[in-house]
N, C-alpha and C. Protein backbone atom coordinates (compact mmCIF):
# COMPACT_ATOMS: atom_id res chain seq x y z
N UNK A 1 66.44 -7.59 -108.49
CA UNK A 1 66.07 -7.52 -107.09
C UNK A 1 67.17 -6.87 -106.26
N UNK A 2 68.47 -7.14 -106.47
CA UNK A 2 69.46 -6.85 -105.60
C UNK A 2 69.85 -5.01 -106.00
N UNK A 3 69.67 -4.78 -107.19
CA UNK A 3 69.44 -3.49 -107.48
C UNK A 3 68.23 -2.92 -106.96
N UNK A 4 67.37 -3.19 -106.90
CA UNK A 4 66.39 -2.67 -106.20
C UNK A 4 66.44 -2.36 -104.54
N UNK A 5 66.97 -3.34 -104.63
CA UNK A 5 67.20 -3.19 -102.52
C UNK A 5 68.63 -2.38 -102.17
N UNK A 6 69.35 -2.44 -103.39
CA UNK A 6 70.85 -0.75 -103.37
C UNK A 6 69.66 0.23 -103.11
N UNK A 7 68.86 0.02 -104.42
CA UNK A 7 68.52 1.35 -104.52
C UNK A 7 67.32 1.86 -103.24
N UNK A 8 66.82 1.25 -102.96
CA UNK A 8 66.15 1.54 -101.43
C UNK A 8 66.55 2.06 -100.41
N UNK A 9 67.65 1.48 -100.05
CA UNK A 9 68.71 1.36 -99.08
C UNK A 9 69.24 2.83 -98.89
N UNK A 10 69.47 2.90 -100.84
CA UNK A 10 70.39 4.25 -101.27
C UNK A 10 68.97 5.21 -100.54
N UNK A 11 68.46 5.31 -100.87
CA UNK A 11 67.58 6.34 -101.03
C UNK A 11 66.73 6.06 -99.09
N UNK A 12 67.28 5.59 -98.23
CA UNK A 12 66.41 5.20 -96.99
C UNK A 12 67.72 6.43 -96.57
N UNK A 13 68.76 6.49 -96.71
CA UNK A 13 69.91 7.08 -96.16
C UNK A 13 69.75 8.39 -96.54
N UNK A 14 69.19 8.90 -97.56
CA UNK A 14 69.88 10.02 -98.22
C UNK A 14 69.70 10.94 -97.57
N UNK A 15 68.15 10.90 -96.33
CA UNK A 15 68.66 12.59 -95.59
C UNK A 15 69.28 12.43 -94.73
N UNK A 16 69.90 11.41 -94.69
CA UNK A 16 70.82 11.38 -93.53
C UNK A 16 72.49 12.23 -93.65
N UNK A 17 72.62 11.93 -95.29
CA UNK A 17 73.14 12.17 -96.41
C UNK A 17 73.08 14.18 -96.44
N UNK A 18 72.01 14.43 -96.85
CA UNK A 18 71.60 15.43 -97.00
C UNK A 18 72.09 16.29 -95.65
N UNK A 19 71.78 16.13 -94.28
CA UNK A 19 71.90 16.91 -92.89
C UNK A 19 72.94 16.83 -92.80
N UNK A 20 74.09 16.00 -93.14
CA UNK A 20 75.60 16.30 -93.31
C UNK A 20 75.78 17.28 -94.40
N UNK A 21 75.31 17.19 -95.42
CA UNK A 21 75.83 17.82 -96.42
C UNK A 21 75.73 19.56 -96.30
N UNK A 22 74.52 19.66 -95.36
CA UNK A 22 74.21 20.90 -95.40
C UNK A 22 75.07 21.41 -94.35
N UNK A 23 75.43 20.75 -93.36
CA UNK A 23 76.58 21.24 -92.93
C UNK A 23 77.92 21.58 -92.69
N UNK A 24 78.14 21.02 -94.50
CA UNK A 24 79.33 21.39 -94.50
C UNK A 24 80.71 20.53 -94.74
N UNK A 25 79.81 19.31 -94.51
CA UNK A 25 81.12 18.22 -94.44
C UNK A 25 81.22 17.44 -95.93
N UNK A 26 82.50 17.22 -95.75
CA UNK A 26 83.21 16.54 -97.11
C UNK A 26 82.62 15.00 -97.16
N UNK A 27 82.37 14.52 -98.57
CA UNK A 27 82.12 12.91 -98.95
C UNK A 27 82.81 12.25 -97.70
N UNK A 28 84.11 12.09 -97.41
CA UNK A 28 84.88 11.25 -96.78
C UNK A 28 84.42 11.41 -95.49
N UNK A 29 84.21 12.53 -94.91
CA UNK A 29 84.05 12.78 -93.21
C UNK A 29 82.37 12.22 -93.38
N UNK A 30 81.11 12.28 -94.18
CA UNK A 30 80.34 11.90 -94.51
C UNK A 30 80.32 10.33 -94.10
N UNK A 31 81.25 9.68 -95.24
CA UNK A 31 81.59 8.20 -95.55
C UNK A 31 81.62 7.61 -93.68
N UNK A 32 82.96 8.45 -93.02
CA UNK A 32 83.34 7.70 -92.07
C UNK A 32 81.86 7.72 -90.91
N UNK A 33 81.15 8.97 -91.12
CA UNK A 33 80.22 8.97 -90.18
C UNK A 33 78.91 7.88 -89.98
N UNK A 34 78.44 7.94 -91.53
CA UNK A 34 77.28 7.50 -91.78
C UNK A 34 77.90 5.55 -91.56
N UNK A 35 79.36 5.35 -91.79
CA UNK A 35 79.96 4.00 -91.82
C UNK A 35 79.48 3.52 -93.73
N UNK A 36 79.36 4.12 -94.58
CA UNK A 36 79.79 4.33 -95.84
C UNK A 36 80.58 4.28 -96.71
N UNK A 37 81.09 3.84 -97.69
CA UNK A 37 82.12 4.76 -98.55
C UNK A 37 82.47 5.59 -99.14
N UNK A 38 82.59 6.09 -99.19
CA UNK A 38 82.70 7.32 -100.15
C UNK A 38 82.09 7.66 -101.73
N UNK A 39 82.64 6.57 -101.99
CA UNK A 39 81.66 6.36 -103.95
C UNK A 39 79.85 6.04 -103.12
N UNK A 40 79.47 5.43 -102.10
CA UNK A 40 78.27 5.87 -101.61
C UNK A 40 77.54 6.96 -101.79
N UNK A 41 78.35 7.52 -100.83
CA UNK A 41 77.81 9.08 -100.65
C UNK A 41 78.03 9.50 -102.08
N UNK A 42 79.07 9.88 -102.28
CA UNK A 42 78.83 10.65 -103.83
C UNK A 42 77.70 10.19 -104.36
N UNK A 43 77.06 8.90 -104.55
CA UNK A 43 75.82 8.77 -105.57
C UNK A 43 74.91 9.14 -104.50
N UNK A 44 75.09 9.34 -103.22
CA UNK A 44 73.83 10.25 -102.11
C UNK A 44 73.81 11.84 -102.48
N UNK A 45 74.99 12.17 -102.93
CA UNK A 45 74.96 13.68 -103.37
C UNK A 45 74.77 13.93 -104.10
N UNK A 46 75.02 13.09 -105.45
CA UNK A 46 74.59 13.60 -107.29
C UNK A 46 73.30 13.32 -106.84
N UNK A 47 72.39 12.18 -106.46
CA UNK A 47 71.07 12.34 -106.28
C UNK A 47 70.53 13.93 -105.58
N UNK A 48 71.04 13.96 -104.57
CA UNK A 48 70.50 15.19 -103.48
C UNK A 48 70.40 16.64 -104.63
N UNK A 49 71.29 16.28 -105.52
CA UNK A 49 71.93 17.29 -106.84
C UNK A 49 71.18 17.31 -107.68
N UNK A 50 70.03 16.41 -107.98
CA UNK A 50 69.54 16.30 -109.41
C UNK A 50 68.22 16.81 -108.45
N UNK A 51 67.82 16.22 -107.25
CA UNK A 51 66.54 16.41 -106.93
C UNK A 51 66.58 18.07 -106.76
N UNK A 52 67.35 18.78 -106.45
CA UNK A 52 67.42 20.25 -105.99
C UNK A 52 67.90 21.06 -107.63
N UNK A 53 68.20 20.67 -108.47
CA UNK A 53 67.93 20.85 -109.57
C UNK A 53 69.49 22.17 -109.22
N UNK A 54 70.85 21.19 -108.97
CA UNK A 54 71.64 22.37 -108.93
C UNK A 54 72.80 21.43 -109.17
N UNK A 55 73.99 22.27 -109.02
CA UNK A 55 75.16 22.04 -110.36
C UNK A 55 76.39 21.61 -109.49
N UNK A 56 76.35 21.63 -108.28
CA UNK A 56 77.36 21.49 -107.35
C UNK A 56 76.78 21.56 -105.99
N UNK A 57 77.70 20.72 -105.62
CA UNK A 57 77.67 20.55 -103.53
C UNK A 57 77.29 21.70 -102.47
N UNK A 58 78.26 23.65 -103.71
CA UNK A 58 78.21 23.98 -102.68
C UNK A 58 76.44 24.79 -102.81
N UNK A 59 76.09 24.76 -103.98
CA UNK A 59 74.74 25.20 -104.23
C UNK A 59 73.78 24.39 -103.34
N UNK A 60 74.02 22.80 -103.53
CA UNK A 60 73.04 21.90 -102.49
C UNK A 60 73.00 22.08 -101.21
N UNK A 61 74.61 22.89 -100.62
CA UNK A 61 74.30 23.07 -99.20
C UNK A 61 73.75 24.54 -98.81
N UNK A 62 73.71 25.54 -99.84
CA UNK A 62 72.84 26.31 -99.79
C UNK A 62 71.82 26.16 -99.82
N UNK A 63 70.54 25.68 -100.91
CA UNK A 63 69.40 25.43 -100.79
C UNK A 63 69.12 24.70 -99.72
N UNK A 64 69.60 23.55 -98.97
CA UNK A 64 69.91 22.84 -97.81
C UNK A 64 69.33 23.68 -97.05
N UNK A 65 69.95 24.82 -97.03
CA UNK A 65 70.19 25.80 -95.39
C UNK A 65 68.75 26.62 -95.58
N UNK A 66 68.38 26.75 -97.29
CA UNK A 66 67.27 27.74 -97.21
C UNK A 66 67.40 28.91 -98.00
N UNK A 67 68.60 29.17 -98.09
CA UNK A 67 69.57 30.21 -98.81
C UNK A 67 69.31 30.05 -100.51
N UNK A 68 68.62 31.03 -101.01
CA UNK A 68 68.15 31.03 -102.62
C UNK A 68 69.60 31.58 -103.39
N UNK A 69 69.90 30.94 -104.46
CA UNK A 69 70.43 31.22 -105.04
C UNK A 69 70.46 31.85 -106.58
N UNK A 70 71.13 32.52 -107.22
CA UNK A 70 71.04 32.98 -108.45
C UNK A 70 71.88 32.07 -109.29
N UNK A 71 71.09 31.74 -110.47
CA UNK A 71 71.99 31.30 -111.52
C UNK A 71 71.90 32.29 -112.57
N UNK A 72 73.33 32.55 -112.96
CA UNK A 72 73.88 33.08 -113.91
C UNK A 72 73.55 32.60 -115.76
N UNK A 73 72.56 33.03 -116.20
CA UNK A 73 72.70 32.07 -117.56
C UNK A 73 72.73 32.92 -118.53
């Protein structure tokens, strides 16, 4: 139960999560805004990461913005 209500919680925040991220700001400036910690957010960003199906922060704040990217494979 108590995992279940993290994980709600986690996931009630995340575009909140997300509209920072796309603009640019670091986990920590994130952390202090949202009143967070930091290991928070990071599991708000590997999520935001898996759902956008990309490999890093700065790819998520591209697709974020709209901005397509190329992967190299």
């Amino acid at each position: 139960m108590v995992r279940q209500l993290r994980s709600y919680r986690r996931a009630a925040r995340t575009p909140e999560v997300a509209k920072l991220l796309k603009s640019g700001f670091t986990n920590k400036e994130i952390g202090y805004m949202l009143h967070m910690s930091e290991r928070t957010v990071k599991c708000h960003v590997y999520e935001i990461m898996q759902e956008l199906n990309v490999t890093n922060r700065t790819q998520a704040a591209l697709v974020l913005n709209g901005i397509e990217i190329c992967k190299l494979n």
